[in-house]
C-alpha atoms as a PDB file:
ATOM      1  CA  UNK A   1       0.887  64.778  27.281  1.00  0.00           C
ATOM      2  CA  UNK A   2       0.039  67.525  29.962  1.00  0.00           C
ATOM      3  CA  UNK A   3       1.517  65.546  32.555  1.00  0.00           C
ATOM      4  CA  UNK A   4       4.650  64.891  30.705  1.00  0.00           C
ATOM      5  CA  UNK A   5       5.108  68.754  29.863  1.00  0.00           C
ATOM      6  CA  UNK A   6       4.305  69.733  33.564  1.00  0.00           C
ATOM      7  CA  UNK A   7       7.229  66.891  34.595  1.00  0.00           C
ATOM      8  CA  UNK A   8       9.983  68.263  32.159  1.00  0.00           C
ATOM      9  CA  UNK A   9       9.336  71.993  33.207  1.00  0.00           C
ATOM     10  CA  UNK A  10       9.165  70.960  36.889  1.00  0.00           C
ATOM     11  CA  UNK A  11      11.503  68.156  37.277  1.00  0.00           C
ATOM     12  CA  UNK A  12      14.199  68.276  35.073  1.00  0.00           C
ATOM     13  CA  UNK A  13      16.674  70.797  35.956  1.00  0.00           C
ATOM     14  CA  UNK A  14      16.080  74.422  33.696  1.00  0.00           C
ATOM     15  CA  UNK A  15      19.372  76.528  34.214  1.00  0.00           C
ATOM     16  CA  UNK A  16      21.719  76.838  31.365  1.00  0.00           C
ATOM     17  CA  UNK A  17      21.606  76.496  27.420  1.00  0.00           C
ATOM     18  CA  UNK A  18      20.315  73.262  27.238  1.00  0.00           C
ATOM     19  CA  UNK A  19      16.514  74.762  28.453  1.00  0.00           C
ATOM     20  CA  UNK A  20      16.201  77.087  26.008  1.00  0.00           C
ATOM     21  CA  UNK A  21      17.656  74.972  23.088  1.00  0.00           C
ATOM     22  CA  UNK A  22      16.657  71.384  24.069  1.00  0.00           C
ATOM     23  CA  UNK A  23      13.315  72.142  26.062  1.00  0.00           C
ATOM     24  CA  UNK A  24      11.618  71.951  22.646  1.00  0.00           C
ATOM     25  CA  UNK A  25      13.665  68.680  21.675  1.00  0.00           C
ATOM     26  CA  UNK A  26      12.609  66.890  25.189  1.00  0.00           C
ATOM     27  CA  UNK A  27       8.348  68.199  24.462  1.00  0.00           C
ATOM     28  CA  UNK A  28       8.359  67.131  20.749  1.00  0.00           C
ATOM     29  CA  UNK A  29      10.452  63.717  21.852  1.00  0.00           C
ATOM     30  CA  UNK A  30       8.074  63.007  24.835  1.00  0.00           C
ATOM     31  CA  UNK A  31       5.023  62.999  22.576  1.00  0.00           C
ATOM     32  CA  UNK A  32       6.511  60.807  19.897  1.00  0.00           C
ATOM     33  CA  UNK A  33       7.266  58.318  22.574  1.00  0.00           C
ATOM     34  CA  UNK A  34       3.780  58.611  23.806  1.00  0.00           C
ATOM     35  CA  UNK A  35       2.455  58.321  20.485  1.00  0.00           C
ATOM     36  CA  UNK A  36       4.136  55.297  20.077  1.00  0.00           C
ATOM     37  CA  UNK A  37       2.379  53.369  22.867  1.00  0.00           C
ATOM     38  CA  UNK A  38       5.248  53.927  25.616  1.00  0.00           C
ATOM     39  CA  UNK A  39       4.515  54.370  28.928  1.00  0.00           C
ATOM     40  CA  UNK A  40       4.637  57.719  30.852  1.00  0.00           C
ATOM     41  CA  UNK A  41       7.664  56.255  33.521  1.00  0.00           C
ATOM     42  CA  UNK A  42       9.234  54.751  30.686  1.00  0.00           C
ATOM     43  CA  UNK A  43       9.553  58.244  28.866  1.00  0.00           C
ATOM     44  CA  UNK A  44      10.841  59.981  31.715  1.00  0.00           C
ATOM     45  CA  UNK A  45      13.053  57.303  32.413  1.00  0.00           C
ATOM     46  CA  UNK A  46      14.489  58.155  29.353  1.00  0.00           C
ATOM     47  CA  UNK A  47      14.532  61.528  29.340  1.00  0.00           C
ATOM     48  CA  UNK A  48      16.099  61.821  32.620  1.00  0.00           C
ATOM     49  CA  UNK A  49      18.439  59.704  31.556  1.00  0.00           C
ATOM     50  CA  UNK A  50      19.099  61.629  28.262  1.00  0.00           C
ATOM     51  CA  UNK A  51      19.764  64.654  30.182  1.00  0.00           C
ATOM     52  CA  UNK A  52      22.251  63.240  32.643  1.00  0.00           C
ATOM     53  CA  UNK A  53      24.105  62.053  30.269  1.00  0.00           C
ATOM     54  CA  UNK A  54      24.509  65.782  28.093  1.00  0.00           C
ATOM     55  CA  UNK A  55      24.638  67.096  31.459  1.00  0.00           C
ATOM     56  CA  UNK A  56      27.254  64.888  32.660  1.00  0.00           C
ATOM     57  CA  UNK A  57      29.326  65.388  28.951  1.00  0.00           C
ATOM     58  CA  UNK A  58      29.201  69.249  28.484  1.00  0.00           C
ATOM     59  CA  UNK A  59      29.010  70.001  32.403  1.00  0.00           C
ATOM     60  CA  UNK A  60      25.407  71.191  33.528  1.00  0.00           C
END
C-alpha cells in the first residue's frame, strides 16, 4: 500500500480542492482495491482515470 500512497502524493496532480478533500477518498479507495486482489497498475489506472475525469468536469 506504501507504494500506492507514495504514487498518489507524487504522481497525481495536488493543487486545488480536490487534494485536500479527495486525497483521503483516492488512499482509502486504493487499499480497498488492493484488498480486493487488484493489481497495483490496474488501481492507478483507475485512479488516474478517476481524476481526469473530475478534473476534466469541474476544471482542475
Amino acid at each position: 500500500m506504501e507504494n500506492l500512497k507514495t504514487w498518489i502524493e507524487t504522481e497525481l496532480p495536488n493543487k486545488g480542492e480536490w487534494w485536500s478533500d479527495g486525497y483521503h477518498e483516492f488512499i482509502d479507495s486504493a487499499e480497498k482495491m488492493l484488498k480486493a486482489g487488484m493489481s497495483e497498475a490496474t488501481i492507478k489506472e483507475i485512479l488516474r482515470d478517476l481524476y481526469k475525469a473530475v478534473a476534466s468536469e469541474y476544471g482542475g
